[in-house]
Protein backbone atom coordinates (compact mmCIF):
# COMPACT_ATOMS: atom_id res chain seq x y z
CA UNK A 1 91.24 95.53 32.40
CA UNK A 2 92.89 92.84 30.62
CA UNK A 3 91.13 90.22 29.13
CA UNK A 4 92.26 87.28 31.55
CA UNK A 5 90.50 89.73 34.24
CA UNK A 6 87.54 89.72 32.52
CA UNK A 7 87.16 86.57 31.82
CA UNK A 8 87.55 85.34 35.87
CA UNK A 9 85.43 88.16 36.99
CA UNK A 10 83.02 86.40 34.51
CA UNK A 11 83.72 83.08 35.62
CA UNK A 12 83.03 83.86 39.02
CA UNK A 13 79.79 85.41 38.68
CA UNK A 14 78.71 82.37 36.60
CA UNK A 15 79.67 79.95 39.48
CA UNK A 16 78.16 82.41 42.13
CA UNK A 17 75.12 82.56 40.04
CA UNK A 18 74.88 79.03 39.76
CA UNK A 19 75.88 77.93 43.30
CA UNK A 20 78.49 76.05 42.05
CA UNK A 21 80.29 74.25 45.28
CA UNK A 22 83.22 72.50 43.93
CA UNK A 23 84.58 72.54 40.22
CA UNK A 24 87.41 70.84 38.78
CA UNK A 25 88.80 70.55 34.72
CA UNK A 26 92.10 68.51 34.50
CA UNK A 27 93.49 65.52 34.93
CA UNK A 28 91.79 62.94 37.28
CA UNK A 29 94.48 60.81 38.88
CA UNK A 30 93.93 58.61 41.63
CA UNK A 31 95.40 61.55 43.99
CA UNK A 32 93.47 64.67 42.74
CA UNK A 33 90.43 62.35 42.80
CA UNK A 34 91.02 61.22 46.46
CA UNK A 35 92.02 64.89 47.40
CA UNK A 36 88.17 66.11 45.74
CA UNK A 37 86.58 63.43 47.25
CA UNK A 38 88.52 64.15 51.01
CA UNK A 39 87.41 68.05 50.03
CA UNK A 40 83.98 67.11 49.71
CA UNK A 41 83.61 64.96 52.75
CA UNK A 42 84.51 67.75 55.08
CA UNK A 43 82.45 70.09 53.47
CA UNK A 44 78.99 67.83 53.70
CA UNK A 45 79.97 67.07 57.49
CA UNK A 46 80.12 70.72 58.31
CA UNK A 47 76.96 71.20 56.19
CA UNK A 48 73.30 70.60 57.51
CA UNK A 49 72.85 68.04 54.48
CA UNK A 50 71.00 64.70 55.66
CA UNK A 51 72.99 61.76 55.88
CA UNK A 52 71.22 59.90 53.36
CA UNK A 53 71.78 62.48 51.11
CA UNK A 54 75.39 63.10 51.85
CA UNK A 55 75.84 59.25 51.21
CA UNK A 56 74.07 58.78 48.00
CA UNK A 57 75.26 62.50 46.76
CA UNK A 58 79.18 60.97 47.69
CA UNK A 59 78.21 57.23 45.61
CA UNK A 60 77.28 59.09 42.47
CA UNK A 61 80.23 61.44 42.57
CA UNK A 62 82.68 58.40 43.28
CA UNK A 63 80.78 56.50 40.23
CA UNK A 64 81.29 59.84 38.02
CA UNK A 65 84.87 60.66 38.81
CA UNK A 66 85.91 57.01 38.40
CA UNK A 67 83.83 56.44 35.00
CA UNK A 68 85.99 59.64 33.43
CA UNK A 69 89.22 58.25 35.13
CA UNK A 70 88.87 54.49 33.22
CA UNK A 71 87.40 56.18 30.25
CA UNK A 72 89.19 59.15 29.62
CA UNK A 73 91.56 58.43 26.32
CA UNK A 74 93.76 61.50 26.68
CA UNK A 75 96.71 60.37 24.68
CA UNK A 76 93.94 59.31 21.88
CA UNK A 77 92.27 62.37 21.86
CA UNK A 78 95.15 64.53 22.29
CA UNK A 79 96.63 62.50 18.94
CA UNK A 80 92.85 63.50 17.21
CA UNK A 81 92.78 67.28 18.96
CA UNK A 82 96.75 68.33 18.45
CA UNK A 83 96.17 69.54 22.30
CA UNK A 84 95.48 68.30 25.37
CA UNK A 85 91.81 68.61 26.38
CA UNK A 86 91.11 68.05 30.12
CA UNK A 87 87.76 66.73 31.39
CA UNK A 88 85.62 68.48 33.78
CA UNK A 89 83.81 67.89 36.90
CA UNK A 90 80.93 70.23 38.77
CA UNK A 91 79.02 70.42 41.73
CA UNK A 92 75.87 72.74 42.73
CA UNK A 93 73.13 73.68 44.45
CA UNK A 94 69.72 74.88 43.23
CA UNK A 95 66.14 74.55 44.92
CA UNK A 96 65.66 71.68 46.40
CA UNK A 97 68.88 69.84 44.08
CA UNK A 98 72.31 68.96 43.97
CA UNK A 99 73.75 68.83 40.24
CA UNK A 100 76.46 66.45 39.17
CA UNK A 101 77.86 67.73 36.32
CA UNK A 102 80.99 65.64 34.37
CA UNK A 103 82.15 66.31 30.92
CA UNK A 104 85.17 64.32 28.75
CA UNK A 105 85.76 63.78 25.16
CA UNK A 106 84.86 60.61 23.47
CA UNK A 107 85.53 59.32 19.95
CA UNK A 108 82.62 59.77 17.94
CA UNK A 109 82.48 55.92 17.22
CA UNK A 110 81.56 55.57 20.61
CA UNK A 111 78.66 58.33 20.81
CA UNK A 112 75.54 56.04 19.48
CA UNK A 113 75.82 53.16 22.53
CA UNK A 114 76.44 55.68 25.06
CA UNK A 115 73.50 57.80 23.76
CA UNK A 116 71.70 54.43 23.16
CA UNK A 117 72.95 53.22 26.96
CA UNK A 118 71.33 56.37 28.17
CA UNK A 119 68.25 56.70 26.74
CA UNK A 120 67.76 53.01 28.02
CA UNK A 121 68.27 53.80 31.31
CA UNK A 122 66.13 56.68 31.33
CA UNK A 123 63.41 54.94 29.82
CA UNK A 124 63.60 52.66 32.94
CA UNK A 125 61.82 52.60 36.82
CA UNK A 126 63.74 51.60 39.68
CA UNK A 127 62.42 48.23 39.30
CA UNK A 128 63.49 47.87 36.04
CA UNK A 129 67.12 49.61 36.59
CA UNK A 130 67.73 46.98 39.21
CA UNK A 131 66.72 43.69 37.24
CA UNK A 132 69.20 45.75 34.18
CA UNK A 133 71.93 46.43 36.95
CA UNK A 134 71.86 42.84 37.99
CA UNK A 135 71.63 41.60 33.96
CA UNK A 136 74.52 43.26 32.96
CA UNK A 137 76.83 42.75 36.34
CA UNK A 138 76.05 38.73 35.31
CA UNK A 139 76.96 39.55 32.04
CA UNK A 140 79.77 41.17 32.32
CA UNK A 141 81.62 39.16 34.86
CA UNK A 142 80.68 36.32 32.59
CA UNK A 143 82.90 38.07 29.94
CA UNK A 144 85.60 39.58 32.69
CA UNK A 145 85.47 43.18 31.65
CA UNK A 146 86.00 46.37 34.16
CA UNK A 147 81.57 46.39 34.55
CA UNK A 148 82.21 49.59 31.85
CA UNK A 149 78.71 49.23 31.74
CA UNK A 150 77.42 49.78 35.01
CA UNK A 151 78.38 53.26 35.91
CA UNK A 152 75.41 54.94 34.23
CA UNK A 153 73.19 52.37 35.73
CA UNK A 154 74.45 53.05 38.98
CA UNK A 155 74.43 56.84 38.79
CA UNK A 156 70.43 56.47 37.51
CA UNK A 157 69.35 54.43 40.67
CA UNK A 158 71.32 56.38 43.37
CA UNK A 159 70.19 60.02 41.97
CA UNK A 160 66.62 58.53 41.67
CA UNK A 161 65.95 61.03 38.33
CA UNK A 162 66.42 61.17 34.29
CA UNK A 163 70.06 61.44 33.20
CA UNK A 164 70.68 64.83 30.58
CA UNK A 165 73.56 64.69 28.51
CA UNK A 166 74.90 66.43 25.84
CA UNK A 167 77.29 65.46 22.79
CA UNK A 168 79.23 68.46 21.22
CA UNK A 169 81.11 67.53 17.98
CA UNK A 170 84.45 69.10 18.04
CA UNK A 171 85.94 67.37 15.49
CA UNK A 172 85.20 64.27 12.83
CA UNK A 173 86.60 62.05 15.14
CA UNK A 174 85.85 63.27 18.24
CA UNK A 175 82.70 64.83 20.13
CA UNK A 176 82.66 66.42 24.28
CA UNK A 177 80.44 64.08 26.12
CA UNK A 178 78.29 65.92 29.03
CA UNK A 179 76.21 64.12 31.72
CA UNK A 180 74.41 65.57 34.58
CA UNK A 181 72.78 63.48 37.34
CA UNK A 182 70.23 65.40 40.28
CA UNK A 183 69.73 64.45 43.25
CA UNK A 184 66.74 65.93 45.48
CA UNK A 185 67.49 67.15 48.72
């Protein structure tokens, strides 16, 4: 068996194991996005998943696709890498949660306020997310930026639970930035 067999055999035990439902690395254009998003749609409508769910589980997929589509410096990090190093998005199922998995490089300059970003947000109740949401919307449209700053807020208050994330150094410059909101069902 050759090695490329293996490895997919492998790979699909993983994602069976898992109960991964949707999985995509490359690049996130406005079309692949809008084709994942139309391929999720029909599969929560033929799914027993409640509305509420389905909405929320939809907002915070949106929110994560479109934070790695403005963010995602592929010509600067295939400049740092030599290669081209697609980012990654996952879906799945376990007990009584859905997963949201995303993963892209970022420079390493930029790892201490995201981690810093994070652990805010975590640190926060719903109260205090909203009031934070609502602080840094004003601020930001006070400044005219793209509200960079409010996807992780977002994704906290619509998944209702902690963020986890994960920086991997890969090289001096450059580190592979994980995040992983739940939802219960």
């Amino acid at each position: 068996m050759s090695k490329e067999i293996a490895h997919a055999l492998e790979l699909h035990q993983y994602m069976n194991e898992k109960n991964v439902i949707m999985s995509f690395m490359g690049e996130l254009n406005h079309q692949v996005t809008t084709s994942l998003l139309k391929n999720l749609k029909n599969d929560m409508n033929v799914s027993r998943i409640d509305k509420v769910i389905q909405k929320r589980l939809y907002a915070i997929i949106v929110e994560c696709l479109d934070n790695i589509s403005k963010h995602w410096a592929a010509p600067d990090i295939q400049k740092l890498l030599g290669r081209i190093s697609p980012p990654i998005f996952m879906l799945s199922r376990k007990n009584n949660f859905y997963f949201i998995v995303t993963g892209n490089h970022v420079a390493n300059a930029d790892v201490d306020l995201l981690k810093k970003k994070i652990e805010l947000v975590n640190a926060l109740d719903k109260k205090g997310l909203q009031d934070y949401y609502l602080r840094t919307l004003a601020e930001e449209t006070q400044i005219e930026t793209d509200n960079a700053g409010l996807g992780i807020i977002d994704i906290a208050l619509k998944s209702g639970n902690k963020l986890e994330y994960e920086f991997k150094p890969v090289t001096n410059d450059v580190s592979f930035y994980v995040i992983q909101a739940m939802i219960q069902i």
